[in-house]
C-alpha atoms as a PDB file:
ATOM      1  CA  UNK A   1       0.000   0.000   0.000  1.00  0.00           C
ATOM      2  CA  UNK A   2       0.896   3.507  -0.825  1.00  0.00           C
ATOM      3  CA  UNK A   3       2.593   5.791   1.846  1.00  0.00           C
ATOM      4  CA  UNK A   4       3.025   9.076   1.925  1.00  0.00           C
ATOM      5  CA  UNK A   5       6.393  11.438   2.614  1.00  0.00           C
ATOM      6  CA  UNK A   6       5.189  10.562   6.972  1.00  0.00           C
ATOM      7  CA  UNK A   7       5.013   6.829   6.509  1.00  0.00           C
ATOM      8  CA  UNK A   8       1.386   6.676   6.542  1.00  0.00           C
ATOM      9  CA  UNK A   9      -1.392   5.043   4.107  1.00  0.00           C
ATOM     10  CA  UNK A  10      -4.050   6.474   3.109  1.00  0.00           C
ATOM     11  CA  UNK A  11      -6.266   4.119   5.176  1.00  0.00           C
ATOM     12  CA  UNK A  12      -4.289   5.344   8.651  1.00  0.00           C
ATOM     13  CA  UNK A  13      -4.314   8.969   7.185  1.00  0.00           C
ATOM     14  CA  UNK A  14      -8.245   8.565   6.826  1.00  0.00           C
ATOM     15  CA  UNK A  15      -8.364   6.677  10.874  1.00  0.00           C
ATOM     16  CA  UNK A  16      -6.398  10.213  11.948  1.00  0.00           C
ATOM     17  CA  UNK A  17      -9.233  12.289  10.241  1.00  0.00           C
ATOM     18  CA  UNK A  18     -11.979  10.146  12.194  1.00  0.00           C
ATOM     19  CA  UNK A  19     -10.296   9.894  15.145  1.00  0.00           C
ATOM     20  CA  UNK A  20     -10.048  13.727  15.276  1.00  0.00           C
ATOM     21  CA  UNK A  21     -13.927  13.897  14.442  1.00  0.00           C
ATOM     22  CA  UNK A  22     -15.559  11.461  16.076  1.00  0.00           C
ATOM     23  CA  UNK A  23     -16.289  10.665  19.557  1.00  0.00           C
ATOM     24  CA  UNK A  24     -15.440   7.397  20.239  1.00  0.00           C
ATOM     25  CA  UNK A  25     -12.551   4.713  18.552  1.00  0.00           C
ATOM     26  CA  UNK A  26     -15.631   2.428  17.443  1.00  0.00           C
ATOM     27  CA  UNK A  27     -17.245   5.932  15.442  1.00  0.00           C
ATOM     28  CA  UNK A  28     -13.896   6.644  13.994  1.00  0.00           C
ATOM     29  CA  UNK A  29     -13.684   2.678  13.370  1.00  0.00           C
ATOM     30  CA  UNK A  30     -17.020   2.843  10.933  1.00  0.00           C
ATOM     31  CA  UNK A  31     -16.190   6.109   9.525  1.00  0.00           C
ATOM     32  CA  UNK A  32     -12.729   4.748   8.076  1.00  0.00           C
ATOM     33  CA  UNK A  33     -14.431   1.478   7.669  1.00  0.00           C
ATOM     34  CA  UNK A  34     -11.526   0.101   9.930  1.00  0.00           C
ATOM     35  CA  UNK A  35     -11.976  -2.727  12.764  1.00  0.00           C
ATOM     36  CA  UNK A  36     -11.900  -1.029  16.005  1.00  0.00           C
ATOM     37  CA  UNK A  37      -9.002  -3.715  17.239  1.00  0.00           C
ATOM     38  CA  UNK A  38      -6.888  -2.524  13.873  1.00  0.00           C
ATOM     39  CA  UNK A  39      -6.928   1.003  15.726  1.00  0.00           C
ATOM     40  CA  UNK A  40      -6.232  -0.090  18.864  1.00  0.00           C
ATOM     41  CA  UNK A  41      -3.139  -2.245  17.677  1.00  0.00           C
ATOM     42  CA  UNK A  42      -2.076   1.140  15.403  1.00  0.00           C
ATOM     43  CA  UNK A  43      -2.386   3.003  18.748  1.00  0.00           C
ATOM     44  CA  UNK A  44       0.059   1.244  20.448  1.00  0.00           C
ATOM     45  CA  UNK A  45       2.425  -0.966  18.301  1.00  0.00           C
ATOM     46  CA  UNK A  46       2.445   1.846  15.213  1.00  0.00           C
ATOM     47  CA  UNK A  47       4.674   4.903  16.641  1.00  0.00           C
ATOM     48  CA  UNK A  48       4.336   6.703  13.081  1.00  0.00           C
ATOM     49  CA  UNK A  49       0.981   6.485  13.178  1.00  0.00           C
ATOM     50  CA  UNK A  50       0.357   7.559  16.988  1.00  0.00           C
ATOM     51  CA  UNK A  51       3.318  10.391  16.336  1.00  0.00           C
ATOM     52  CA  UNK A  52       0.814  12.000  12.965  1.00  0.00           C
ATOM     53  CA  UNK A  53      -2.067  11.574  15.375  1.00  0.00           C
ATOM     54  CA  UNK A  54      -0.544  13.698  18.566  1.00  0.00           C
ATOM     55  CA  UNK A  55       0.680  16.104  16.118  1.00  0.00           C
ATOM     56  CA  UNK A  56      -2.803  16.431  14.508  1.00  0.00           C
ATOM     57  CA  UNK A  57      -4.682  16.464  17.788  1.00  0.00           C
ATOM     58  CA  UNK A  58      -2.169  19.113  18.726  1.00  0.00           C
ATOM     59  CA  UNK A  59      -2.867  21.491  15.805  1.00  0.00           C
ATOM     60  CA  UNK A  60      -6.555  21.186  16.686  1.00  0.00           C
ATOM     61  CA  UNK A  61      -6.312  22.225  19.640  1.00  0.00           C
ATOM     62  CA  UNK A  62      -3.770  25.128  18.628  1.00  0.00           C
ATOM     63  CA  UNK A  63      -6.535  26.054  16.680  1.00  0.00           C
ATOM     64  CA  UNK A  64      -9.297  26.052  19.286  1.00  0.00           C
ATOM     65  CA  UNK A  65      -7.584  27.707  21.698  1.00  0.00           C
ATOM     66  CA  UNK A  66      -7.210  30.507  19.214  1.00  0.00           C
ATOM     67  CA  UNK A  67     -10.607  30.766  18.696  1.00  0.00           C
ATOM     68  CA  UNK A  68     -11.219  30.496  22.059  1.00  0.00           C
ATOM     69  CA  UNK A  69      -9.272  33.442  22.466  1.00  0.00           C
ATOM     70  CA  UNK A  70     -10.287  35.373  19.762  1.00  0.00           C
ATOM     71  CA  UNK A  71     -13.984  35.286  21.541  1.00  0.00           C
ATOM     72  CA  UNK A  72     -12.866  36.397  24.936  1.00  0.00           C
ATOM     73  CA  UNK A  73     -13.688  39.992  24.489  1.00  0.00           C
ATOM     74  CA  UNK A  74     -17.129  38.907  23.537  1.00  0.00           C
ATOM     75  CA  UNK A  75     -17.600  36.243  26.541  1.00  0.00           C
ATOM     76  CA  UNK A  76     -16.554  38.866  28.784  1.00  0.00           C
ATOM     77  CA  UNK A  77     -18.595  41.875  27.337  1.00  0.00           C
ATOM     78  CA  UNK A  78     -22.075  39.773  27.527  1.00  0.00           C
ATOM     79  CA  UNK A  79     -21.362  38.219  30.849  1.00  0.00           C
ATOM     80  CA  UNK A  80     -20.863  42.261  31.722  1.00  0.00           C
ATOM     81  CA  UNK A  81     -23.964  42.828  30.115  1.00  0.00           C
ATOM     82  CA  UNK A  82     -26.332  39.880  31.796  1.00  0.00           C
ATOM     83  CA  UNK A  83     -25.477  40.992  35.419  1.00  0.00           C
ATOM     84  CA  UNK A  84     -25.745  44.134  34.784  1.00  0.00           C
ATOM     85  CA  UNK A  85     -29.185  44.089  32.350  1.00  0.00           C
ATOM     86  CA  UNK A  86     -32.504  45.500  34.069  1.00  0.00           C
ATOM     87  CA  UNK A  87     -34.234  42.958  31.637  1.00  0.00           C
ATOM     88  CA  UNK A  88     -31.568  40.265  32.717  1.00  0.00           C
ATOM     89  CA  UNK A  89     -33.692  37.557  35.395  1.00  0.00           C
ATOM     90  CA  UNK A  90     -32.318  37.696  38.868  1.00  0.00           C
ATOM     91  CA  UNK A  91     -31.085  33.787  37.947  1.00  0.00           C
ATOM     92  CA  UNK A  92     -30.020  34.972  34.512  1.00  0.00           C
ATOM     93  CA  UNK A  93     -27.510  37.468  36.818  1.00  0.00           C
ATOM     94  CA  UNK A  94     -26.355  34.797  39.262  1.00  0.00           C
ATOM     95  CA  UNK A  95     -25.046  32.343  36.613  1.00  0.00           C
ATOM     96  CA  UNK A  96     -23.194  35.416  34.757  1.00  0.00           C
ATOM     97  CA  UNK A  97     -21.694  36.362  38.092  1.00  0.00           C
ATOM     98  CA  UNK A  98     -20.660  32.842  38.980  1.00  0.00           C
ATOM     99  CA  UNK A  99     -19.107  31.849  35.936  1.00  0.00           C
ATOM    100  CA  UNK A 100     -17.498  35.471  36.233  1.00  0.00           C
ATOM    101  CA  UNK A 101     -16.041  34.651  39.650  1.00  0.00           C
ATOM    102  CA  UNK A 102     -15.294  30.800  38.632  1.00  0.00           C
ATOM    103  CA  UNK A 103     -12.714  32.326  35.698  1.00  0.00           C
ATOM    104  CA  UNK A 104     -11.294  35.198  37.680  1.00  0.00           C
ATOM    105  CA  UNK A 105     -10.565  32.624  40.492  1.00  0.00           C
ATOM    106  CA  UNK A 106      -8.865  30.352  37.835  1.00  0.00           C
ATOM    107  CA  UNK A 107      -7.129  33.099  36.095  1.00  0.00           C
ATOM    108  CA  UNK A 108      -5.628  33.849  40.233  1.00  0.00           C
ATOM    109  CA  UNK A 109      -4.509  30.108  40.377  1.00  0.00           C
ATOM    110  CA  UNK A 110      -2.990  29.944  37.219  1.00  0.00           C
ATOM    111  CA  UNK A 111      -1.017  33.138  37.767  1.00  0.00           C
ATOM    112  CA  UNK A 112      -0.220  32.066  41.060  1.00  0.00           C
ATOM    113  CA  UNK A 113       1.104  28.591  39.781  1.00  0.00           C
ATOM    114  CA  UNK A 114       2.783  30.447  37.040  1.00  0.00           C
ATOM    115  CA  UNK A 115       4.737  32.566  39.510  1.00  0.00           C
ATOM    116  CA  UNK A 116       5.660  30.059  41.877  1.00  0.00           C
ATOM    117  CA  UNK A 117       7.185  27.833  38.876  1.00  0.00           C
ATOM    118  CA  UNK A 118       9.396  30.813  37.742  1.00  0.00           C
ATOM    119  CA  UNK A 119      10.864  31.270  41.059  1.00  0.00           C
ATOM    120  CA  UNK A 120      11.248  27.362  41.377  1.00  0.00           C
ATOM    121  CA  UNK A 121      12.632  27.301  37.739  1.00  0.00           C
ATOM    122  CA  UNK A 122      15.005  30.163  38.983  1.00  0.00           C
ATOM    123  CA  UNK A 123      16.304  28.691  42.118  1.00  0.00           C
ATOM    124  CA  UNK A 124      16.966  25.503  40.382  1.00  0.00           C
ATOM    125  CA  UNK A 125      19.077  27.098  37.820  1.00  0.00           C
ATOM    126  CA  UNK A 126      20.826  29.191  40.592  1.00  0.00           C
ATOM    127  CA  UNK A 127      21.872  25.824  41.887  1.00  0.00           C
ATOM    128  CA  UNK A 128      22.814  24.327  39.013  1.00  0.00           C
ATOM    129  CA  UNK A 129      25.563  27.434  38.889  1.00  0.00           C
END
């Protein structure tokens, strides 16, 4: 069978496109119109194959954290808007405020962790000196 400039066939080429579409390894199974157990085995005895996949999975999520990002502004802006809306329901307000607080108390803890793993980073290379 034909492989490409990566090592892979079409037929594992077309597995990477289900896998990154479908839910589950039996959906991406009948969308490639592969056996689920021929996955599985490409999964873990096919390093080539699991290497394209990682890579691939990677660049999707590359590309949804982008968008993601891209609609922060936006989030932001109409969570502003629902808690502070006179035609907003009182329950309406409570979920905008709490998923409000939820991210600001995130954005804290990641900062926080951030922080801490500079100085750590720092000390370590201090000591390396």
């Amino acid at each position: 069978m034909a492989q490409n400039k990566a090592g892979l066939t079409p037929t594992k080429r077309r597995v990477i496109e289900a896998l990154l579409t479908t839910a589950t390894i039996r959906q991406a199974a009948e969308a490639a119109k592969v056996g689920e157990r021929t996955i599985y085995r490409w999964l873990a005895e096919d390093p080539i194959f699991k290497a394209e996949l990682v890579r691939r999975e990677d660049q999707t999520l590359d590309t949804a954290t982008r968008l993601l990002i891209a609609g922060t502004g936006k989030a932001i802006q109409t969570l502003y808007e629902l808690m502070n809306s006179n035609r907003t329901t009182d329950g309406i307000k409570l979920s905008a405020a709490r998923v409000w607080m939820e991210q600001v108390l995130k954005l804290r803890e990641l900062r926080d962790i951030e922080a801490r793993l500079a100085a750590l980073e720092a000390r370590a290379s201090d000591e390396q000196d």
